[in-house]
PDB file of N, CA and C in Angstrom:
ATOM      1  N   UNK A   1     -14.217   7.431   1.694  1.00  0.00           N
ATOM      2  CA  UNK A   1     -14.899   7.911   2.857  1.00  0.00           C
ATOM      3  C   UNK A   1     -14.790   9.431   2.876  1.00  0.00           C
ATOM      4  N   UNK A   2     -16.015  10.001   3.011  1.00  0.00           N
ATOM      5  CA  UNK A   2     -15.817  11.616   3.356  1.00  0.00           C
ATOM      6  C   UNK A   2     -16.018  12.339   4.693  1.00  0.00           C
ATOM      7  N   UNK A   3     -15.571  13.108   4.609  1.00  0.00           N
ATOM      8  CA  UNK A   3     -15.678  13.591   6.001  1.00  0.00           C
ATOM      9  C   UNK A   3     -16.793  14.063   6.331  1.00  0.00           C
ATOM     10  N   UNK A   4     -18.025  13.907   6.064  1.00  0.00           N
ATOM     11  CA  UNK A   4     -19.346  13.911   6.633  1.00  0.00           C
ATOM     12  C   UNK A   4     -19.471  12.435   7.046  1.00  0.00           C
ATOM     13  N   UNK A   5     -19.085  11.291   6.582  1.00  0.00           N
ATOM     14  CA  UNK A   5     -19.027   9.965   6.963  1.00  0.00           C
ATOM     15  C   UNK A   5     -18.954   9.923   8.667  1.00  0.00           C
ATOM     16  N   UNK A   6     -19.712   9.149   9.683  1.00  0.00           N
ATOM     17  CA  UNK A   6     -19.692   9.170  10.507  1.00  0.00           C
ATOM     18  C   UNK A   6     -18.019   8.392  11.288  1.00  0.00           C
ATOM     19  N   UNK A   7     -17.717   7.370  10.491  1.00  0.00           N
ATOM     20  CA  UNK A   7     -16.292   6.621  10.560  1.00  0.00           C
ATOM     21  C   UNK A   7     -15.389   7.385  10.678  1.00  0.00           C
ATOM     22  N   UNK A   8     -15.538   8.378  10.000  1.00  0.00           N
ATOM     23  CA  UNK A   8     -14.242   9.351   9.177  1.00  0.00           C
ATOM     24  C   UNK A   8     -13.529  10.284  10.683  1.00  0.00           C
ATOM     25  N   UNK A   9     -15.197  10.696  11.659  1.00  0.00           N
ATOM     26  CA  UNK A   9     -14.200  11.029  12.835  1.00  0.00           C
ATOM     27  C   UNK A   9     -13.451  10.296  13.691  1.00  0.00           C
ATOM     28  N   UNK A  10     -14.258   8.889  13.907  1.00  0.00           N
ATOM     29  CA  UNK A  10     -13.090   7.577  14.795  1.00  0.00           C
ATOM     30  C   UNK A  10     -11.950   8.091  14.357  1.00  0.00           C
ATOM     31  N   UNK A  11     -12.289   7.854  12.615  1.00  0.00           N
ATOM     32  CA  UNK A  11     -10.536   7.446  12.016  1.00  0.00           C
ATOM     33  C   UNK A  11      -9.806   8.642  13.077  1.00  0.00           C
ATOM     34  N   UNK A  12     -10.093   9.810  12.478  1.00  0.00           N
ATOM     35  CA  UNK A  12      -9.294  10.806  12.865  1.00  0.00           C
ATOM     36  C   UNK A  12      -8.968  10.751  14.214  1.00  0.00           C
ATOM     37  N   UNK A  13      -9.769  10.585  15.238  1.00  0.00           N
ATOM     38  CA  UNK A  13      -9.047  10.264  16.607  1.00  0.00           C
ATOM     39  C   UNK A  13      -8.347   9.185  17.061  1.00  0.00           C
ATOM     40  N   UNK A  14      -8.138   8.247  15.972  1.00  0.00           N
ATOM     41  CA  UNK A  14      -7.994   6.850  16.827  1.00  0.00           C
ATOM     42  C   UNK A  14      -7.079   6.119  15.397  1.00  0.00           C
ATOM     43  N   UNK A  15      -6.089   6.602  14.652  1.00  0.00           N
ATOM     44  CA  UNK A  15      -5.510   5.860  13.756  1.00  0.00           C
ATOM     45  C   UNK A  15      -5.044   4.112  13.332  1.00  0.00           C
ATOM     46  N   UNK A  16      -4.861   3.912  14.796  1.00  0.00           N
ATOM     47  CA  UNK A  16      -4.974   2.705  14.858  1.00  0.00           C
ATOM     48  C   UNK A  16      -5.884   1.699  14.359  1.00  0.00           C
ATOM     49  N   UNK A  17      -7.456   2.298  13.744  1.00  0.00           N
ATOM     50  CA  UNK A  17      -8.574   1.485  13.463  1.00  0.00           C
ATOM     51  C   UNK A  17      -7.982   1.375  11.651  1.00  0.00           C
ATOM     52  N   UNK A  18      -7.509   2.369  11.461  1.00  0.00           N
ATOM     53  CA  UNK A  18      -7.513   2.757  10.291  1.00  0.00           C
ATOM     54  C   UNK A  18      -7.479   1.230   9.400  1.00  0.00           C
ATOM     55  N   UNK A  19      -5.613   0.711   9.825  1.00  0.00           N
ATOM     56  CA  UNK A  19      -5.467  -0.620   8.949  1.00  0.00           C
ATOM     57  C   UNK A  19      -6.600  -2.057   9.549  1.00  0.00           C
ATOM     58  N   UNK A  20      -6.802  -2.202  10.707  1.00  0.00           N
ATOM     59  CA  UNK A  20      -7.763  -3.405  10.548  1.00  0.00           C
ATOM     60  C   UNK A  20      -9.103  -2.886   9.554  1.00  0.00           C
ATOM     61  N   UNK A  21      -9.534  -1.763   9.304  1.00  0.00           N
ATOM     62  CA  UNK A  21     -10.645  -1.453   8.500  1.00  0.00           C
ATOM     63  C   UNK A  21     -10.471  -1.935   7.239  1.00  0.00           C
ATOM     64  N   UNK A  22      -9.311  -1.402   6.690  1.00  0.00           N
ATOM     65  CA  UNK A  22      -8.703  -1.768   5.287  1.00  0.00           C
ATOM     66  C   UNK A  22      -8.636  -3.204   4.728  1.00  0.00           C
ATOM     67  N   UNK A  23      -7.856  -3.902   5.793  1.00  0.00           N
ATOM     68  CA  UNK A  23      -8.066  -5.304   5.787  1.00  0.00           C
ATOM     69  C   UNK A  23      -9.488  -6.262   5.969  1.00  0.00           C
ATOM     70  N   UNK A  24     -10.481  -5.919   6.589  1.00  0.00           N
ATOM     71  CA  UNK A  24     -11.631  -6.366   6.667  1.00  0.00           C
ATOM     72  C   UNK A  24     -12.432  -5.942   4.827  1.00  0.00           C
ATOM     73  N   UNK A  25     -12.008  -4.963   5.014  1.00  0.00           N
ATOM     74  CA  UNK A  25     -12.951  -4.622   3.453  1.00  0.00           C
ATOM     75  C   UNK A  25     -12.133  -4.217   2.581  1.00  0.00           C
ATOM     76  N   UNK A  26     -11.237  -5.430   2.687  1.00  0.00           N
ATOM     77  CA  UNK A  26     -10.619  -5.341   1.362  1.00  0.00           C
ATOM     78  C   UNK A  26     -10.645  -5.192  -0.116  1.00  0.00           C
ATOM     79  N   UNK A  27     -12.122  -6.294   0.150  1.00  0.00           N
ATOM     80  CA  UNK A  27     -12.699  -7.219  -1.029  1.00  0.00           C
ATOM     81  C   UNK A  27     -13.565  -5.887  -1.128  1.00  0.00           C
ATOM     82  N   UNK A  28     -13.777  -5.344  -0.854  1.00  0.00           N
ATOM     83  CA  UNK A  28     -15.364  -4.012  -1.025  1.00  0.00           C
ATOM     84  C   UNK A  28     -14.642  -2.798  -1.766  1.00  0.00           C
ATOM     85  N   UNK A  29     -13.113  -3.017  -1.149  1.00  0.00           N
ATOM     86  CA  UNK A  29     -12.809  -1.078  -1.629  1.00  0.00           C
ATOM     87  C   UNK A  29     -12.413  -1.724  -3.246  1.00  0.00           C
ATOM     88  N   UNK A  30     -12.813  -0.515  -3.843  1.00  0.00           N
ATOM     89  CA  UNK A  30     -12.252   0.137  -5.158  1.00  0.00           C
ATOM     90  C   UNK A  30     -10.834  -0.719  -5.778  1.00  0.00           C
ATOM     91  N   UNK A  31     -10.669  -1.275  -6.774  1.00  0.00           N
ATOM     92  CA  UNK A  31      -9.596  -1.260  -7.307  1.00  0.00           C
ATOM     93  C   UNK A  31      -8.385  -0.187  -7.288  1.00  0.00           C
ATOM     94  N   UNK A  32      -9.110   0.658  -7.775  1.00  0.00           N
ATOM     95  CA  UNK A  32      -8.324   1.935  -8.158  1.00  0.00           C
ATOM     96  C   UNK A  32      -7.750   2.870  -6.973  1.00  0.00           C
ATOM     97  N   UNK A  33      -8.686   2.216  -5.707  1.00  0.00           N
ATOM     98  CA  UNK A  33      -8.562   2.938  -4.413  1.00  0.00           C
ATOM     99  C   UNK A  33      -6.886   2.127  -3.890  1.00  0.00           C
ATOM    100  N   UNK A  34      -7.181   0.935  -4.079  1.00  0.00           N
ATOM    101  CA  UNK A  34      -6.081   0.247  -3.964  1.00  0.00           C
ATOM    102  C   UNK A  34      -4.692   0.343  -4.145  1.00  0.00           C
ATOM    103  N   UNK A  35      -5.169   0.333  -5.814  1.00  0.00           N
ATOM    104  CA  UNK A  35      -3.837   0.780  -6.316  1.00  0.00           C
ATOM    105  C   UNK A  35      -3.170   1.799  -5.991  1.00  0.00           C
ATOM    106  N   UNK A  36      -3.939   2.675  -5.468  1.00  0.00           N
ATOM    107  CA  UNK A  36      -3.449   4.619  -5.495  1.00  0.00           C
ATOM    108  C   UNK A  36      -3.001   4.239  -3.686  1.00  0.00           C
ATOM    109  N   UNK A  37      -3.287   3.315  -2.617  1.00  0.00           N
ATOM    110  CA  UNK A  37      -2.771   3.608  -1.418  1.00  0.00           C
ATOM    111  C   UNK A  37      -1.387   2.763  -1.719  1.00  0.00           C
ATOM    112  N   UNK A  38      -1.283   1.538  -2.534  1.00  0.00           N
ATOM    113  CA  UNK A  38       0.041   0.756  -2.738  1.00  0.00           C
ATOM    114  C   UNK A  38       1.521   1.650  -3.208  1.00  0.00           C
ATOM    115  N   UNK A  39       1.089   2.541  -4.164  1.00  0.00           N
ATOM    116  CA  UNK A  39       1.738   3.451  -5.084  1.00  0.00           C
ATOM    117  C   UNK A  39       2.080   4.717  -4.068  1.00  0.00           C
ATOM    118  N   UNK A  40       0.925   5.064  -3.322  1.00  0.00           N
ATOM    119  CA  UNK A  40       1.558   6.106  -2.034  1.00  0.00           C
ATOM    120  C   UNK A  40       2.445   5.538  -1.248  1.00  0.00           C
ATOM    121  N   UNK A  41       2.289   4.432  -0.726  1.00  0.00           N
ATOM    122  CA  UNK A  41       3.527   3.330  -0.089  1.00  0.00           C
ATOM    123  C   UNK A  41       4.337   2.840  -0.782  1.00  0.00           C
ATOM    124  N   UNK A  42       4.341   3.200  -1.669  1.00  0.00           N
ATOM    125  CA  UNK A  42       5.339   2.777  -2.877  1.00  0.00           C
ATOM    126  C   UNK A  42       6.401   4.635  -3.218  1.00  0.00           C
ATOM    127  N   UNK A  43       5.646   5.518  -2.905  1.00  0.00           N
ATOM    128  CA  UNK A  43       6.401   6.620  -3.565  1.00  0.00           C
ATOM    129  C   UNK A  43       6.868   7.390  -1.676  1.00  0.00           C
ATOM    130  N   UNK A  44       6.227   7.086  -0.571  1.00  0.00           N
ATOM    131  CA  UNK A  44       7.000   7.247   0.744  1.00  0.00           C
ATOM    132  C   UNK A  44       7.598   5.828   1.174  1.00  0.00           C
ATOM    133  N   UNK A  45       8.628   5.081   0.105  1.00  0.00           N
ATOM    134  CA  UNK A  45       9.494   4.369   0.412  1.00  0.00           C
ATOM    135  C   UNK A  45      10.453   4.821   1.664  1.00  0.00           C
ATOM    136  N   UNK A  46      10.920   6.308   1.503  1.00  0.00           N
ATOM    137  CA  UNK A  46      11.948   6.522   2.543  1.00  0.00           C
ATOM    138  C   UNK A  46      11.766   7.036   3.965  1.00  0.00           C
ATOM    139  N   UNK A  47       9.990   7.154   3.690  1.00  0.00           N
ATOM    140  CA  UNK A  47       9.600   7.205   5.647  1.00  0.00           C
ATOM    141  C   UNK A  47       9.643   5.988   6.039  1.00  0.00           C
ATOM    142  N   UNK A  48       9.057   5.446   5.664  1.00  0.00           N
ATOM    143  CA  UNK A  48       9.033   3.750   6.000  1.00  0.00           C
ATOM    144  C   UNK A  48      10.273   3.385   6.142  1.00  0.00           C
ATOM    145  N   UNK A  49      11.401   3.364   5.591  1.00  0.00           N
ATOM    146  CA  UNK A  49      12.981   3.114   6.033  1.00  0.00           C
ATOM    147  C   UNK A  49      13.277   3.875   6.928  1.00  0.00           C
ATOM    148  N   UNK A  50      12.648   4.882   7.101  1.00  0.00           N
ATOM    149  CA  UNK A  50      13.604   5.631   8.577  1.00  0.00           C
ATOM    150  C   UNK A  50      12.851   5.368  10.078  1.00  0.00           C
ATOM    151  N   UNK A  51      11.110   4.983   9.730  1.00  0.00           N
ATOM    152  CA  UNK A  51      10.253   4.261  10.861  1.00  0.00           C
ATOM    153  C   UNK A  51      11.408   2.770  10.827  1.00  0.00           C
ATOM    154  N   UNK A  52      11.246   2.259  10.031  1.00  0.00           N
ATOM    155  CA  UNK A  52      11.443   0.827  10.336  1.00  0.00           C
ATOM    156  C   UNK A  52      13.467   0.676  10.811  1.00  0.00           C
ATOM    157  N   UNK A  53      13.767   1.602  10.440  1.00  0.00           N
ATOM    158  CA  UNK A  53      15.264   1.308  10.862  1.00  0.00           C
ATOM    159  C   UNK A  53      15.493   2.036  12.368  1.00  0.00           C
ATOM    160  N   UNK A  54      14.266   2.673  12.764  1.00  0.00           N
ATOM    161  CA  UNK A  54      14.924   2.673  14.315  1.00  0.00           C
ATOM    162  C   UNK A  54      14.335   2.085  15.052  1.00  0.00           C
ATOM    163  N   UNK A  55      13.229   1.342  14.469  1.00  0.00           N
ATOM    164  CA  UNK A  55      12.776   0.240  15.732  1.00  0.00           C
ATOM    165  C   UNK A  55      12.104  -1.187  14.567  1.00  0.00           C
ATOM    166  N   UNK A  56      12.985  -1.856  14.642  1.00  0.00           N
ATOM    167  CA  UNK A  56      12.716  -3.508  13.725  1.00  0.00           C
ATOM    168  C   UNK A  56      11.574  -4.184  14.222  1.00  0.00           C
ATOM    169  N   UNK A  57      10.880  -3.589  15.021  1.00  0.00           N
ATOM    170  CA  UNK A  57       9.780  -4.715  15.475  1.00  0.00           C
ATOM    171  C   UNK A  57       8.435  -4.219  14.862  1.00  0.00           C
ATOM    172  N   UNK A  58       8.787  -3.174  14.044  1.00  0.00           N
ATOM    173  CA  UNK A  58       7.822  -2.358  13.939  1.00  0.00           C
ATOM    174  C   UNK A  58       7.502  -3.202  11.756  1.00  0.00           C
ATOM    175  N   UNK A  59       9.338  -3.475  11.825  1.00  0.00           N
ATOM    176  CA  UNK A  59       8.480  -4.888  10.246  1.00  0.00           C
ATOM    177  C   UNK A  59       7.795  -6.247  10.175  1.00  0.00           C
ATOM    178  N   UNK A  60       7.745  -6.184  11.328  1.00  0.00           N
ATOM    179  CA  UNK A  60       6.851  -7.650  11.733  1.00  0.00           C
ATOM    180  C   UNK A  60       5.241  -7.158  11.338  1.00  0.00           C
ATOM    181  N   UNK A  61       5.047  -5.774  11.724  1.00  0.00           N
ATOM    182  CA  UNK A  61       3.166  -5.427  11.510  1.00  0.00           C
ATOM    183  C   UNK A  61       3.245  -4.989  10.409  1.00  0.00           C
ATOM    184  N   UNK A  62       4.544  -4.214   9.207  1.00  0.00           N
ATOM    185  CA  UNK A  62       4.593  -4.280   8.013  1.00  0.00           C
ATOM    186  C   UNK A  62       3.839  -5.145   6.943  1.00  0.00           C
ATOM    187  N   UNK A  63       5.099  -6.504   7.639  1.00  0.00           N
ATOM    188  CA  UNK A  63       5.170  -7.891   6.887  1.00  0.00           C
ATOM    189  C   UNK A  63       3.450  -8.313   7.033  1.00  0.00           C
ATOM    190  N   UNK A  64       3.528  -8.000   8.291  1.00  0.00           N
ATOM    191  CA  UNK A  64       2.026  -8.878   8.483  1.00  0.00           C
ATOM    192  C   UNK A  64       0.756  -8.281   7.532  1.00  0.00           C
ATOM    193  N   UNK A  65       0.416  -7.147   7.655  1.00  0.00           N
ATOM    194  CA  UNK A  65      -0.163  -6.091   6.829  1.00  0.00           C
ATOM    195  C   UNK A  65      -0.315  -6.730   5.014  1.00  0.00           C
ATOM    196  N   UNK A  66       1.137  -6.651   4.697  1.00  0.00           N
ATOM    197  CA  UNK A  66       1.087  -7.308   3.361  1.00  0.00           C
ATOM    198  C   UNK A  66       0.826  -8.836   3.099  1.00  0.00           C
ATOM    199  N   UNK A  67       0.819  -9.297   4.092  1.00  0.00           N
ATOM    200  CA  UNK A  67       0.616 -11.075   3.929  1.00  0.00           C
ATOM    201  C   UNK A  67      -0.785 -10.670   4.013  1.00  0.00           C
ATOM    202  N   UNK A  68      -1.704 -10.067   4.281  1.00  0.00           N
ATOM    203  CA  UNK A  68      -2.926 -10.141   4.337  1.00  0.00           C
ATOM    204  C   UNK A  68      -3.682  -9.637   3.584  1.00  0.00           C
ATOM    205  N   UNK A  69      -3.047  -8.753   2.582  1.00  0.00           N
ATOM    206  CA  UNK A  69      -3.101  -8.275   1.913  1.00  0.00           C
ATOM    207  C   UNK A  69      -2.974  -9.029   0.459  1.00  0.00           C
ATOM    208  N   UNK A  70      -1.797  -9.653   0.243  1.00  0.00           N
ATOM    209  CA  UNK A  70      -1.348 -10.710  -0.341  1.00  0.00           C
ATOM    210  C   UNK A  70      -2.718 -11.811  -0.362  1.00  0.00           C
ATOM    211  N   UNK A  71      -3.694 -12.100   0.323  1.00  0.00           N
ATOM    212  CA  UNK A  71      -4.210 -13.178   0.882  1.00  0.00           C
ATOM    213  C   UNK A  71      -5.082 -12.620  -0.142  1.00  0.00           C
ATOM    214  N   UNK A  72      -6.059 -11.471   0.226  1.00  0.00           N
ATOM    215  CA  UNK A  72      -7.268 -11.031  -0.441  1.00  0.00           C
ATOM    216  C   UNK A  72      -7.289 -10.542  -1.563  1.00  0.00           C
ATOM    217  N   UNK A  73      -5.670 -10.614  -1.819  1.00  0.00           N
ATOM    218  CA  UNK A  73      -6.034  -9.763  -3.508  1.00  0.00           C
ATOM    219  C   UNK A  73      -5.888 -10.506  -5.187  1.00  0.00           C
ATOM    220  N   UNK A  74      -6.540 -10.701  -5.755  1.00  0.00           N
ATOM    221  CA  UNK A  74      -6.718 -10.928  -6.795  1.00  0.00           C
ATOM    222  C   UNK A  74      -5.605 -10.456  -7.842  1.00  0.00           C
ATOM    223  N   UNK A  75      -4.335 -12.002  -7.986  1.00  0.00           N
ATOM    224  CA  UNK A  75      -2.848 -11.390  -8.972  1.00  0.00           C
ATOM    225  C   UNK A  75      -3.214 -11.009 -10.071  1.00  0.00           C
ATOM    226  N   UNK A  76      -4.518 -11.101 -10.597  1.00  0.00           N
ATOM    227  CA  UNK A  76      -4.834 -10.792 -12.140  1.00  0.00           C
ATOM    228  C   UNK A  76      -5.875  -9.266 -12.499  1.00  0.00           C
ATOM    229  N   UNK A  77      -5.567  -8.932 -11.179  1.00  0.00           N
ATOM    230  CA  UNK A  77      -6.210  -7.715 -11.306  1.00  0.00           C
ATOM    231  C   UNK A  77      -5.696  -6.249 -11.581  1.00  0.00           C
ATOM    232  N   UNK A  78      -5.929  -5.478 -13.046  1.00  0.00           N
ATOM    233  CA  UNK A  78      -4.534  -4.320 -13.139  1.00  0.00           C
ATOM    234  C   UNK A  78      -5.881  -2.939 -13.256  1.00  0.00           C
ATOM    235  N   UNK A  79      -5.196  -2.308 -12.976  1.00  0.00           N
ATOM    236  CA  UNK A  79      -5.952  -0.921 -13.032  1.00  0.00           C
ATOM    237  C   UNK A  79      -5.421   0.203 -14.002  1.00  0.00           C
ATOM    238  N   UNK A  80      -6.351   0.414 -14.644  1.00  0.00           N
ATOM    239  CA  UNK A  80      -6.314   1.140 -16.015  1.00  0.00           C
ATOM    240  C   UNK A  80      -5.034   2.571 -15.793  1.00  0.00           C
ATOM    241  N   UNK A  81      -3.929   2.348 -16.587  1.00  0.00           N
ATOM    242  CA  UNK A  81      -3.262   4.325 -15.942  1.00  0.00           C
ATOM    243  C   UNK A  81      -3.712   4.849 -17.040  1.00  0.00           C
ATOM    244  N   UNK A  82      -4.741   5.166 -18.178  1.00  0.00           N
ATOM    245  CA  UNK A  82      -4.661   6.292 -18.556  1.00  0.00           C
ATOM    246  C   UNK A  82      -5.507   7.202 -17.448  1.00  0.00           C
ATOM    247  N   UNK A  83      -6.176   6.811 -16.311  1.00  0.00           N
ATOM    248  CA  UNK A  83      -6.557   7.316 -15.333  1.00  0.00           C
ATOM    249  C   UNK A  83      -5.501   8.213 -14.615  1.00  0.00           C
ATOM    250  N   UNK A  84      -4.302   7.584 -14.441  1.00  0.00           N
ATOM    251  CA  UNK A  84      -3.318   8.464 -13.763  1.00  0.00           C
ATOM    252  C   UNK A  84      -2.365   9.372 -14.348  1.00  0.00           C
ATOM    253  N   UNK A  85      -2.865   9.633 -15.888  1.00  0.00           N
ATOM    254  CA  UNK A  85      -1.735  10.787 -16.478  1.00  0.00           C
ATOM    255  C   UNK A  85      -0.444  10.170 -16.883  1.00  0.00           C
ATOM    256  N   UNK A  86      -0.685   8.931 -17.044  1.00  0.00           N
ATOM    257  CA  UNK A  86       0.814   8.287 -17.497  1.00  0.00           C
ATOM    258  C   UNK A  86       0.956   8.584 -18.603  1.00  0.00           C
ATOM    259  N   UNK A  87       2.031   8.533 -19.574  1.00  0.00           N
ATOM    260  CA  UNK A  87       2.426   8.778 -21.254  1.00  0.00           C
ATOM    261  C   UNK A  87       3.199   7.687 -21.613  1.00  0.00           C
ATOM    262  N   UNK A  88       3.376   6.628 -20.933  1.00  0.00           N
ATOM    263  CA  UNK A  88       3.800   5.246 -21.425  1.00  0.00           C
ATOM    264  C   UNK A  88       2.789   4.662 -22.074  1.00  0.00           C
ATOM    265  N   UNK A  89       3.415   4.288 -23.656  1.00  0.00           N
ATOM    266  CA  UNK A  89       2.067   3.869 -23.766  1.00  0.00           C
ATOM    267  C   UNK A  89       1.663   2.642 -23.439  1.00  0.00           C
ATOM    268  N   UNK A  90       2.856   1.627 -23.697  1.00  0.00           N
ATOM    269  CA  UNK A  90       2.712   0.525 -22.857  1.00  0.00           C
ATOM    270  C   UNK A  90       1.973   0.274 -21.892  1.00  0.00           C
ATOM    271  N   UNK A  91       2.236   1.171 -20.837  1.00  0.00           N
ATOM    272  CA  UNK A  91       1.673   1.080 -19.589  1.00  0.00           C
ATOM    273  C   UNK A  91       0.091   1.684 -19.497  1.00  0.00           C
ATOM    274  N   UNK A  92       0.151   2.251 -20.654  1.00  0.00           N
ATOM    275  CA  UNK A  92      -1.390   3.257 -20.500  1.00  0.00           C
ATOM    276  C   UNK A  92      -2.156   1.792 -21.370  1.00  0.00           C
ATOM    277  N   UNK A  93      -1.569   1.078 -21.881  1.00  0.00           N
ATOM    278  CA  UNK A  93      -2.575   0.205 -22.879  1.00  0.00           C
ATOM    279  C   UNK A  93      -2.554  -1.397 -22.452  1.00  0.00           C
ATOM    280  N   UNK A  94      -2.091  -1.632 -21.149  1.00  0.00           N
ATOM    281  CA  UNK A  94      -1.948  -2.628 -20.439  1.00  0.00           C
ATOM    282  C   UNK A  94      -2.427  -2.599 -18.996  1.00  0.00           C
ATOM    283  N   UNK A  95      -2.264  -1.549 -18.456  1.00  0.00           N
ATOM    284  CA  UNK A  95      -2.526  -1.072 -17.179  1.00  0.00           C
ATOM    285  C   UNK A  95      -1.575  -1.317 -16.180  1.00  0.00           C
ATOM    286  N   UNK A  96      -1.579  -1.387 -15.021  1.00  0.00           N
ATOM    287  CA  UNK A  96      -0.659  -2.098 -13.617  1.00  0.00           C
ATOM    288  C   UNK A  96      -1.340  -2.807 -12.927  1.00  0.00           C
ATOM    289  N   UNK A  97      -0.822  -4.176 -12.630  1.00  0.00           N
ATOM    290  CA  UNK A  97      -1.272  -4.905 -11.618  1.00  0.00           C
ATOM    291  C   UNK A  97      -1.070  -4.795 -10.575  1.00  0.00           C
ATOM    292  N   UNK A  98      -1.835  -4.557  -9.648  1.00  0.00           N
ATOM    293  CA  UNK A  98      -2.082  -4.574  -8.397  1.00  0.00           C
ATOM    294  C   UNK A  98      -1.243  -5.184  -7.822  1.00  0.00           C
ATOM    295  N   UNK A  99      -1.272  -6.774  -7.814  1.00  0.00           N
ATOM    296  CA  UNK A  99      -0.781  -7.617  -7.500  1.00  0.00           C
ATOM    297  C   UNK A  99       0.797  -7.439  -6.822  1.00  0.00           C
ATOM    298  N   UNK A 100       1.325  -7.153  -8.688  1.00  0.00           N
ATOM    299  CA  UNK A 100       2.807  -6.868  -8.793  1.00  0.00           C
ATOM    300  C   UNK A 100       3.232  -5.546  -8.064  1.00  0.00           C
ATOM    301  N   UNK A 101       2.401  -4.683  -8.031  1.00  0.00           N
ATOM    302  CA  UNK A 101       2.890  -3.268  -7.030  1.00  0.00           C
ATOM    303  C   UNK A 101       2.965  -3.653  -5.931  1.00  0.00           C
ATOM    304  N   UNK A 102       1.575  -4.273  -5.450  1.00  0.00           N
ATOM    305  CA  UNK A 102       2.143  -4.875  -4.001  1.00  0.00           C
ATOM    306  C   UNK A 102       3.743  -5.425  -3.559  1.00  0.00           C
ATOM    307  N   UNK A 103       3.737  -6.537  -4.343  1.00  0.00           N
ATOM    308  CA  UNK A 103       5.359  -7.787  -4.666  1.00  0.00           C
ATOM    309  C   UNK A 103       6.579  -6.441  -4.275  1.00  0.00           C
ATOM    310  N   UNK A 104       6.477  -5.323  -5.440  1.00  0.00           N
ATOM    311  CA  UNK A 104       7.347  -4.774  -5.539  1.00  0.00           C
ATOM    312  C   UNK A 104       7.666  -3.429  -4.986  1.00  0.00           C
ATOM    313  N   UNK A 105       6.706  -3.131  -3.985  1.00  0.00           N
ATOM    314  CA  UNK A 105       6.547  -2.167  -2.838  1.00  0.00           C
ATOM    315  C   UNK A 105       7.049  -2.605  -1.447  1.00  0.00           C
ATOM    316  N   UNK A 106       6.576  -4.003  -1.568  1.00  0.00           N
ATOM    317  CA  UNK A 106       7.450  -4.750   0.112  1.00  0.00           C
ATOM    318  C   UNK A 106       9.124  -5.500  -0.419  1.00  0.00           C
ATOM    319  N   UNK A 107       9.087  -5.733  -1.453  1.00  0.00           N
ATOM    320  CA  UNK A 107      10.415  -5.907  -1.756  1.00  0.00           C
ATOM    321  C   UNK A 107      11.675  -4.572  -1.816  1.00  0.00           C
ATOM    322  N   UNK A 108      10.714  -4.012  -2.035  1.00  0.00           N
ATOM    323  CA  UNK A 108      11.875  -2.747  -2.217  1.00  0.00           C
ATOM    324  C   UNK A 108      12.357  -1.810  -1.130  1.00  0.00           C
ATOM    325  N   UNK A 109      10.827  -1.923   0.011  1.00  0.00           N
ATOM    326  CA  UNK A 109      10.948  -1.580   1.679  1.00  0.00           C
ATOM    327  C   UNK A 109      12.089  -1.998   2.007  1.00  0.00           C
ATOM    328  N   UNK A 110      12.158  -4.187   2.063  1.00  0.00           N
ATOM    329  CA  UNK A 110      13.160  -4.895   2.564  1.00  0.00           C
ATOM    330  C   UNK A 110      14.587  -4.343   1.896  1.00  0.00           C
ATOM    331  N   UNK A 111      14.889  -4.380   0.665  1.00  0.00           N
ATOM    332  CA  UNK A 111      16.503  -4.565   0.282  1.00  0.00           C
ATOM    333  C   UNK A 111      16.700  -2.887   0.576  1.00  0.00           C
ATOM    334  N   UNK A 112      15.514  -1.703   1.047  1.00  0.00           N
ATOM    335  CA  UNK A 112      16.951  -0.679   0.807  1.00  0.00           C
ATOM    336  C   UNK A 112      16.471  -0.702   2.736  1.00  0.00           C
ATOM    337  N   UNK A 113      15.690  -1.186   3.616  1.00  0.00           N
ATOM    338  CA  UNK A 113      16.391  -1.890   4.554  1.00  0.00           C
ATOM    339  C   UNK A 113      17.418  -2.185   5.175  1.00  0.00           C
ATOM    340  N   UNK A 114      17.426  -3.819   4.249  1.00  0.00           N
ATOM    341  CA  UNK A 114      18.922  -4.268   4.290  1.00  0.00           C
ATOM    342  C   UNK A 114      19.884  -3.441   3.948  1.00  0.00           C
ATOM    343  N   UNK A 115      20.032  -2.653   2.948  1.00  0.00           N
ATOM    344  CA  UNK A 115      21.174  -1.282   3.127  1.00  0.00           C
ATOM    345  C   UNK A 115      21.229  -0.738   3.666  1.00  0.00           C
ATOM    346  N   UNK A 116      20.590   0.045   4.713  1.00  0.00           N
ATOM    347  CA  UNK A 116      20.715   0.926   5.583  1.00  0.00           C
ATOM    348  C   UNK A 116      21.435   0.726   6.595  1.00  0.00           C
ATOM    349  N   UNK A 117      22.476   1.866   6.695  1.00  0.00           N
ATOM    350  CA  UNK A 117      23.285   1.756   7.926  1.00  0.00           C
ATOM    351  C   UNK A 117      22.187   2.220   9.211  1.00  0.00           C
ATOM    352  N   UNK A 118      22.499   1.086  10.208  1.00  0.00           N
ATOM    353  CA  UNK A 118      21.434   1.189  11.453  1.00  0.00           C
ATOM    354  C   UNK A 118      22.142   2.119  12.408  1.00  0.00           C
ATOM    355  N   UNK A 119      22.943   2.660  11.935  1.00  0.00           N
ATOM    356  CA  UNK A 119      23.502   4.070  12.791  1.00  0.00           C
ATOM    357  C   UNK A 119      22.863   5.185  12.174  1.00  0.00           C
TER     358      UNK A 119
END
């Protein structure tokens, strides 16, 4: 979406629309769009632990978020990294699944979570 997009100003006043949008057109956005918002929630692991450790009610719309997410997405779907500058080659000649970033973006929220001292 660009910011000539008529949506693009809601978004900006009204954040809240943002995730039911995402979830409705799930199936429409980009692979690659995907992957790159999972991997941003994947690399601000430690805002998300400091939102979610001072108010717990706030992993219930987490959890929920990814179950729905979980629902619409396709486990066999990986997105190419020589797109992202990787030098693995492994990884540049296999790609990343979607799928599994998801799995391992809400798993990794929960256990350093569960570590966190709630003081």
């Amino acid at each position: 979406m660009s910011k000539s997009d008529p949506e693009y100003k809601n978004f900006k006043e009204a954040y809240d629309r943002i995730v039911p949008y995402f979830q409705d057109r799930f199936q429409y956005i980009a692979d690659d769009l995907i992957f790159e918002v999972f991997q941003e929630m994947n690399d601000r692991q430690p805002e998300f632990i400091n939102v979610l450790s001072k108010n717990m009610l706030d992993i219930c719309e987490l959890v929920r978020f990814f179950a729905k997410c979980f629902k619409k997405a396709n486990p066999v779907v990986t997105v190419s990294a020589q797109n992202k500058g990787e030098d693995d080659k492994t990884t540049r000649n296999s790609g990343r699944n979607i799928f599994n970033l998801m799995v391992e973006t809400l798993s990794q929220i929960g256990n350093k979570l569960l570590n966190t001292d709630p003081l």
